[in-house]
PDB file of N, CA and C in Angstrom:
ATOM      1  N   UNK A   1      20.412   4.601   7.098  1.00  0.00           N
ATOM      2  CA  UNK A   1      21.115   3.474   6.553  1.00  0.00           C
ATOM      3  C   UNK A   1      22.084   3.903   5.455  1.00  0.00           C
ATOM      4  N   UNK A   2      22.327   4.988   4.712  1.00  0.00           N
ATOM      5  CA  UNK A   2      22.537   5.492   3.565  1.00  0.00           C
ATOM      6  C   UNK A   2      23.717   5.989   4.372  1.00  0.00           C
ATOM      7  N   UNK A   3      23.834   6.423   5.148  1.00  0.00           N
ATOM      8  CA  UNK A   3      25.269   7.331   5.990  1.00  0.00           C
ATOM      9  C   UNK A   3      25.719   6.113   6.524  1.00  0.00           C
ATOM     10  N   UNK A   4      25.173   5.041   6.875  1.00  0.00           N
ATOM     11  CA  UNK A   4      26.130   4.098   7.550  1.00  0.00           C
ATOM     12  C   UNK A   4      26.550   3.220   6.624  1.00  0.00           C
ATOM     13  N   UNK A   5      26.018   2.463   5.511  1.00  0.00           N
ATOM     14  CA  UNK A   5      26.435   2.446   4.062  1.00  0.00           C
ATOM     15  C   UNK A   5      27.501   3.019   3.499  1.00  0.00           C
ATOM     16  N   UNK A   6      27.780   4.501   3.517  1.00  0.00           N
ATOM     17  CA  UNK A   6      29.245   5.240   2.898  1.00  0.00           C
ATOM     18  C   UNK A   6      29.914   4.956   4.114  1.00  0.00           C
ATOM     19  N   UNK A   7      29.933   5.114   5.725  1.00  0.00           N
ATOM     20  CA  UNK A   7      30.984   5.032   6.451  1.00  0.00           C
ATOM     21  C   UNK A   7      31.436   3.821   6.368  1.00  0.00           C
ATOM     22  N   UNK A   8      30.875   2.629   5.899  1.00  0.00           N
ATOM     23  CA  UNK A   8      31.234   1.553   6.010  1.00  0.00           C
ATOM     24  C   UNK A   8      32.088   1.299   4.657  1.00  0.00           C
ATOM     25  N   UNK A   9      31.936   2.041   3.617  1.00  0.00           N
ATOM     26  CA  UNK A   9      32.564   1.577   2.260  1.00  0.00           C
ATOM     27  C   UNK A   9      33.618   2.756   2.398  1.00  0.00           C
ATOM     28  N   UNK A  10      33.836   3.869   3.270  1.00  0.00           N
ATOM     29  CA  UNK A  10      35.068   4.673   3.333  1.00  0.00           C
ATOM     30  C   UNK A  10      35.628   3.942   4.243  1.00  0.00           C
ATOM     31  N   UNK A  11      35.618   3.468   4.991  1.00  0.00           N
ATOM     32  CA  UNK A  11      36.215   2.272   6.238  1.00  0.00           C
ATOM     33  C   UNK A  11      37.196   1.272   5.468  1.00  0.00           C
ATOM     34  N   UNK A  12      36.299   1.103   4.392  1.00  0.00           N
ATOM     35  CA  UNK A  12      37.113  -0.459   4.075  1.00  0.00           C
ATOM     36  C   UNK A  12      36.723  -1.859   4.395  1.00  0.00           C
ATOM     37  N   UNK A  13      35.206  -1.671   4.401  1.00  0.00           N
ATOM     38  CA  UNK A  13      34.515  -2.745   4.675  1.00  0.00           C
ATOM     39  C   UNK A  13      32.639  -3.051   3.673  1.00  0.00           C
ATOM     40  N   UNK A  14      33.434  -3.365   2.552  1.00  0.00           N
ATOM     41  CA  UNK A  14      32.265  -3.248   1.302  1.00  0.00           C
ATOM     42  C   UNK A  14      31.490  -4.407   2.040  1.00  0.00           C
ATOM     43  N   UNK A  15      31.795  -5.520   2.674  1.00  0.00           N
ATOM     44  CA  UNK A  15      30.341  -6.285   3.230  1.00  0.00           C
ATOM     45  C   UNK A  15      29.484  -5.818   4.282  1.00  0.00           C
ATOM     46  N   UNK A  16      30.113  -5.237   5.118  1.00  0.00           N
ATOM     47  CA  UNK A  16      29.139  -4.575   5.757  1.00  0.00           C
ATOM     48  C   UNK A  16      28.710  -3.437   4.966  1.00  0.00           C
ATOM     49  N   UNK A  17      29.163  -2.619   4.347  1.00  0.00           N
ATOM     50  CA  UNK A  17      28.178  -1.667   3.649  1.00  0.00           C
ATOM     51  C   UNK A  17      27.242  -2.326   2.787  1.00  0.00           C
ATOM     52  N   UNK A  18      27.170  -3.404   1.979  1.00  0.00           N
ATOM     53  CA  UNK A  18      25.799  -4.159   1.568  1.00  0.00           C
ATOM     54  C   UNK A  18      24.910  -4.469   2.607  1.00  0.00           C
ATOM     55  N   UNK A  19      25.385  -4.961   3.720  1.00  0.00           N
ATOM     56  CA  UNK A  19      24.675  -5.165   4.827  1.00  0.00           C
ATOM     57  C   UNK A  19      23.766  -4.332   4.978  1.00  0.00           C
ATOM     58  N   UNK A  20      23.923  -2.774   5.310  1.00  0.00           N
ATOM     59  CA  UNK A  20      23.048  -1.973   5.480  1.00  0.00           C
ATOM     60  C   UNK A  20      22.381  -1.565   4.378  1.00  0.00           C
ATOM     61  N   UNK A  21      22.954  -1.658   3.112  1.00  0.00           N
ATOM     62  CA  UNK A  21      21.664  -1.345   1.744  1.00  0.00           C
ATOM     63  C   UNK A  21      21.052  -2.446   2.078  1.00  0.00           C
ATOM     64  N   UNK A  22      21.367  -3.833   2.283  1.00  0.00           N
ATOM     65  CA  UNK A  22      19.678  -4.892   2.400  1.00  0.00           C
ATOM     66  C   UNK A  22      19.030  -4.043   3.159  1.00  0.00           C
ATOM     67  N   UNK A  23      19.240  -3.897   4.565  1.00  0.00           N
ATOM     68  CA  UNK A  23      18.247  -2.925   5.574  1.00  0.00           C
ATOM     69  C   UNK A  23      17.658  -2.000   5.050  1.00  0.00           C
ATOM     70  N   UNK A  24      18.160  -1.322   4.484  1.00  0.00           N
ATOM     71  CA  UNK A  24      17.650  -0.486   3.702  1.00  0.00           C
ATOM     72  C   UNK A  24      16.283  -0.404   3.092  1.00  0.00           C
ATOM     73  N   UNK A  25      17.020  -1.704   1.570  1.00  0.00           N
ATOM     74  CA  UNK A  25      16.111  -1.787   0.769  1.00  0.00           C
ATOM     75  C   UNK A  25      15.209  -2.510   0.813  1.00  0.00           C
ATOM     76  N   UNK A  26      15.381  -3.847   1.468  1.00  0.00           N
ATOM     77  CA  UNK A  26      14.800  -4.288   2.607  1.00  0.00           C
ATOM     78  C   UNK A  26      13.185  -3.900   3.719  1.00  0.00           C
ATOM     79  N   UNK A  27      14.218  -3.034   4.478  1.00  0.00           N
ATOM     80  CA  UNK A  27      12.839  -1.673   4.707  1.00  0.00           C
ATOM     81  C   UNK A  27      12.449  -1.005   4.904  1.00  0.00           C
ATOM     82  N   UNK A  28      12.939  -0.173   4.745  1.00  0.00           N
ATOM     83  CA  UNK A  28      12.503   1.362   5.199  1.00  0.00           C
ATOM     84  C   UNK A  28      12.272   1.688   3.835  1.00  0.00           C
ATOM     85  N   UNK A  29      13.390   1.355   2.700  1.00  0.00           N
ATOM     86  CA  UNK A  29      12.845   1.741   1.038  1.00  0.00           C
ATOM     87  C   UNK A  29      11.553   1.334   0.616  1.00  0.00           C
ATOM     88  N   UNK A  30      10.995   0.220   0.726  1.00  0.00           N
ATOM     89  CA  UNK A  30       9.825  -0.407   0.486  1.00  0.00           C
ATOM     90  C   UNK A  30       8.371   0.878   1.132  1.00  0.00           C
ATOM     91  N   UNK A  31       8.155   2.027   1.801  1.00  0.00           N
ATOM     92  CA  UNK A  31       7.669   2.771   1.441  1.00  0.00           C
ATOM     93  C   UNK A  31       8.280   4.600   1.032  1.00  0.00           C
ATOM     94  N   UNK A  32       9.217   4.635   0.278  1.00  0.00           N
ATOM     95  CA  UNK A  32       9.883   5.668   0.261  1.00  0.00           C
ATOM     96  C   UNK A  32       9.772   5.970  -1.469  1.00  0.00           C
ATOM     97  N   UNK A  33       9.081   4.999  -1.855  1.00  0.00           N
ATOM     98  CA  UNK A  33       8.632   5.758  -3.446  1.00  0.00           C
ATOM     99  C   UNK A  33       7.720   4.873  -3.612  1.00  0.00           C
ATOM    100  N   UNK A  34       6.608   5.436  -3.887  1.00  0.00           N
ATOM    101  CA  UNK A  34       5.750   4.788  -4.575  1.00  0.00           C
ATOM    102  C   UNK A  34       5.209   4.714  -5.949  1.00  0.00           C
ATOM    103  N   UNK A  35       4.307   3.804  -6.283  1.00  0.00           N
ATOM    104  CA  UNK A  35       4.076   3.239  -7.498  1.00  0.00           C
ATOM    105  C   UNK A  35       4.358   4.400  -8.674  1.00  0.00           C
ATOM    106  N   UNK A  36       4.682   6.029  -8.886  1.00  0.00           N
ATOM    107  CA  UNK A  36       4.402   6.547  -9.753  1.00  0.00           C
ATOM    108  C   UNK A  36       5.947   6.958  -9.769  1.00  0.00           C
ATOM    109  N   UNK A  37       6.963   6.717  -8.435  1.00  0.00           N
ATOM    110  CA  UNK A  37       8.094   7.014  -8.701  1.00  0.00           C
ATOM    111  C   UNK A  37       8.467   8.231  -7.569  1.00  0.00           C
ATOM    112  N   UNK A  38       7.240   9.051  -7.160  1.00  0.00           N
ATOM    113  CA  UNK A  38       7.381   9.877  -6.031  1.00  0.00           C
ATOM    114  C   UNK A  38       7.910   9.395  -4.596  1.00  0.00           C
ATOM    115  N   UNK A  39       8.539  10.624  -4.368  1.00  0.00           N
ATOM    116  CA  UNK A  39       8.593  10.140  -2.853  1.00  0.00           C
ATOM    117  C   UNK A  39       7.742  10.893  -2.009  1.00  0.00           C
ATOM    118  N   UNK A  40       6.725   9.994  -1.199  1.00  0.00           N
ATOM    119  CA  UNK A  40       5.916  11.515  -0.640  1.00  0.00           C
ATOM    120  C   UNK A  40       6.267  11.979   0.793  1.00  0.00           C
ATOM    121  N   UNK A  41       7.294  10.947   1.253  1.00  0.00           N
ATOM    122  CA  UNK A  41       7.614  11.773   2.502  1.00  0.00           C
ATOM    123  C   UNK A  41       8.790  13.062   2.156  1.00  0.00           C
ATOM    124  N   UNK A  42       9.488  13.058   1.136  1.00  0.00           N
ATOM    125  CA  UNK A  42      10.340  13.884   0.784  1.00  0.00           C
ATOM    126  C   UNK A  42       9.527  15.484   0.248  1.00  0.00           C
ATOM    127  N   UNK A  43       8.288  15.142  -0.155  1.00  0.00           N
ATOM    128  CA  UNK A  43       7.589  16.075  -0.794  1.00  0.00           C
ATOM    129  C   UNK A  43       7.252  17.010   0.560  1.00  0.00           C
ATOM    130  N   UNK A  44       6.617  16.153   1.269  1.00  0.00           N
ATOM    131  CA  UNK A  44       6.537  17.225   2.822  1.00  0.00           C
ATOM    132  C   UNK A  44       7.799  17.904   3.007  1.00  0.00           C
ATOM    133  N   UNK A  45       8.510  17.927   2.914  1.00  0.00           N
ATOM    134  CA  UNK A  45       9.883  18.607   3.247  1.00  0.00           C
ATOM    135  C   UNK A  45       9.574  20.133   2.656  1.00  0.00           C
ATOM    136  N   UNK A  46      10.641  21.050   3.581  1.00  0.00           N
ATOM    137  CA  UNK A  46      10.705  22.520   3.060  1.00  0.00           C
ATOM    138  C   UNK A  46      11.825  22.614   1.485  1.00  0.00           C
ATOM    139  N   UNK A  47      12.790  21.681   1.542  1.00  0.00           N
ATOM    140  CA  UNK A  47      13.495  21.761   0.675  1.00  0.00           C
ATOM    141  C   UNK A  47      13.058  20.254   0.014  1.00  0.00           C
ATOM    142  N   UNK A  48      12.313  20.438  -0.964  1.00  0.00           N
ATOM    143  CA  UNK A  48      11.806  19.088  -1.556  1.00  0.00           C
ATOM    144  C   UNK A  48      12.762  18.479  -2.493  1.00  0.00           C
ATOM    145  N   UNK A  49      13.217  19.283  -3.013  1.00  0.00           N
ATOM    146  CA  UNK A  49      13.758  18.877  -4.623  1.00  0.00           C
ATOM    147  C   UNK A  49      15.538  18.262  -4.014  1.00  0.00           C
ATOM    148  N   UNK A  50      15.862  18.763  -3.313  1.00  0.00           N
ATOM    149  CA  UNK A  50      16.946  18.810  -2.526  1.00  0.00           C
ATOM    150  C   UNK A  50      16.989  17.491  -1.956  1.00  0.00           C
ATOM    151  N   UNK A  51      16.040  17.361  -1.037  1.00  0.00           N
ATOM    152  CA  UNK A  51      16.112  15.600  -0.209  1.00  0.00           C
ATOM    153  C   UNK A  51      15.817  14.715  -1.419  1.00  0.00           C
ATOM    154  N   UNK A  52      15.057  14.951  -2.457  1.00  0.00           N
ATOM    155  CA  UNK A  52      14.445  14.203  -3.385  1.00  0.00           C
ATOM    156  C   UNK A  52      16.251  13.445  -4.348  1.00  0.00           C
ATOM    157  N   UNK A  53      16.311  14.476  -4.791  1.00  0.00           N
ATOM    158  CA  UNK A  53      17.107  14.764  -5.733  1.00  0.00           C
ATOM    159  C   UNK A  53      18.723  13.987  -5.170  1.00  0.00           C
ATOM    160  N   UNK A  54      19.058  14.569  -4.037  1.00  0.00           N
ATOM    161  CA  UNK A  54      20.488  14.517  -3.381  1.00  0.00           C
ATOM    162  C   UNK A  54      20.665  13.314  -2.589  1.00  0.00           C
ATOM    163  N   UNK A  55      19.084  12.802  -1.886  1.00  0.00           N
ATOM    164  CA  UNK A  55      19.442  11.342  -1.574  1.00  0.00           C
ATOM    165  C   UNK A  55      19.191  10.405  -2.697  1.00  0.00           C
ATOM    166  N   UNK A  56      18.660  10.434  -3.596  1.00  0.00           N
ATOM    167  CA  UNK A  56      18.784   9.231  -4.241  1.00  0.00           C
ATOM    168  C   UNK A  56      20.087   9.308  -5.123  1.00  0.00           C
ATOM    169  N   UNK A  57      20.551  10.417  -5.247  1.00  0.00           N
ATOM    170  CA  UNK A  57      21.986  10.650  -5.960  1.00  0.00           C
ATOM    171  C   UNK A  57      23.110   9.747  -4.937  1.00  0.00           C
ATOM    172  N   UNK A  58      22.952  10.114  -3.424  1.00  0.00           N
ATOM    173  CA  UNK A  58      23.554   9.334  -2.720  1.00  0.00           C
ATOM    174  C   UNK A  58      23.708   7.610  -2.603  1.00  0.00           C
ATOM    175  N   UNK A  59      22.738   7.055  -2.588  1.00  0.00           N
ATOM    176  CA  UNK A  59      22.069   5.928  -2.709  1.00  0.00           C
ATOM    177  C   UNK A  59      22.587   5.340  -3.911  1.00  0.00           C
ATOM    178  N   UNK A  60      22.379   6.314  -4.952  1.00  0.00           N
ATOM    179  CA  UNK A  60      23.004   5.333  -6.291  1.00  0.00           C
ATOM    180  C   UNK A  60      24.628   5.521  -6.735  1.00  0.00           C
ATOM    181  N   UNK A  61      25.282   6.551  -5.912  1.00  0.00           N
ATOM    182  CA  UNK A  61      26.791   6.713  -5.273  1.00  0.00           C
ATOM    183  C   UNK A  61      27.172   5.342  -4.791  1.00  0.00           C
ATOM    184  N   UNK A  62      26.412   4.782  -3.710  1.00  0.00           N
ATOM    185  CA  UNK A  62      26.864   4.147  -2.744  1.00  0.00           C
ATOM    186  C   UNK A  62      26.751   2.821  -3.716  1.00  0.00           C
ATOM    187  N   UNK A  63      25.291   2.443  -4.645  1.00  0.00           N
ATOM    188  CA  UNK A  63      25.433   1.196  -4.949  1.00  0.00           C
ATOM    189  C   UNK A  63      26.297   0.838  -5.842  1.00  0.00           C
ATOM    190  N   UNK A  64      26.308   2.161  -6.806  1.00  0.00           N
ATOM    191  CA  UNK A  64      27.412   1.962  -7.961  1.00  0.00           C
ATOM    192  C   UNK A  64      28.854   1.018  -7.210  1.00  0.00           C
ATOM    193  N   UNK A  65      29.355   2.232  -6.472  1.00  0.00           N
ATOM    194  CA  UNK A  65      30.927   1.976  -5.823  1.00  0.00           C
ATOM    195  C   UNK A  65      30.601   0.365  -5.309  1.00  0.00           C
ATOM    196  N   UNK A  66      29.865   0.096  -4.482  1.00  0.00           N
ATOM    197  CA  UNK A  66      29.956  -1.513  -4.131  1.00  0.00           C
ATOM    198  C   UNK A  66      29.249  -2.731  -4.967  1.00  0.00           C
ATOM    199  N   UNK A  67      29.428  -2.000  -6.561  1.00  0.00           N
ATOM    200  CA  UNK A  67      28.941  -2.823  -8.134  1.00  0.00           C
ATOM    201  C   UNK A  67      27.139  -3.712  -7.233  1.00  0.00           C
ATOM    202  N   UNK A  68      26.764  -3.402  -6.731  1.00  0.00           N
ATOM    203  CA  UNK A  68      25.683  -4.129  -6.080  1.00  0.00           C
ATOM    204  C   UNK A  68      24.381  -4.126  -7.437  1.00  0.00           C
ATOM    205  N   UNK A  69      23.754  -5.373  -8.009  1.00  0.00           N
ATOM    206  CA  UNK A  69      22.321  -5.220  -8.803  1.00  0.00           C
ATOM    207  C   UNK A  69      21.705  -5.466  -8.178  1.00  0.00           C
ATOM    208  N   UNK A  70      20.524  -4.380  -8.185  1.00  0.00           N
ATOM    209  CA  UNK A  70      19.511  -3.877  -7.902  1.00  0.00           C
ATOM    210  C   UNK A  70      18.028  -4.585  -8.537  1.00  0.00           C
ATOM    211  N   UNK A  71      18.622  -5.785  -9.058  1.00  0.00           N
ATOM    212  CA  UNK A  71      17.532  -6.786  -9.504  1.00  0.00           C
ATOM    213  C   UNK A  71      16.345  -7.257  -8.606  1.00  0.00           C
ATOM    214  N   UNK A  72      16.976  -7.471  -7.723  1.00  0.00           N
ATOM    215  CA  UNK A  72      15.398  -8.329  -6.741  1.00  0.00           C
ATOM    216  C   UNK A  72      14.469  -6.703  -6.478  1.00  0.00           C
ATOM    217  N   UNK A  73      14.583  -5.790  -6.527  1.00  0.00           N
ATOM    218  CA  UNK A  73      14.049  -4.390  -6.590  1.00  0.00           C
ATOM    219  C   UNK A  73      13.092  -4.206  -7.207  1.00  0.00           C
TER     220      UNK A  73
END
């Protein structure tokens, strides 16, 4: 959802790129960190710090640029 999110806000189409952060956050985010802030499917990874680190850098790329709050979160 995070790659179709930027293609949609390099496109030129900021409503559909919210579109796919709801999906997102919506659901697939709802188990992708839990209560302490970890992510533990990222932790299984060979490069942990990397998926950890570089997607949520992405993610908060994407919400910044389309001013989106992250309140109901």
């Amino acid at each position: 959802m995070q790659t179709m999110a930027a293609f949609q806000l390099i496109a030129g189409h900021p409503d559909e790129a919210k579109r796919y952060l709801g999906i997102y956050f919506d659901g697939i985010y709802q188990n992708q960190i839990d209560a302490r802030g970890e992510q533990p499917f990222e932790v299984l990874r060979s490069r942990t710090y990397h998926y950890r680190a570089y997607g949520a850098a992405g993610m908060q790329l994407i919400v910044r640029s389309l001013k989106v709050k992250l309140t109901r979160f």
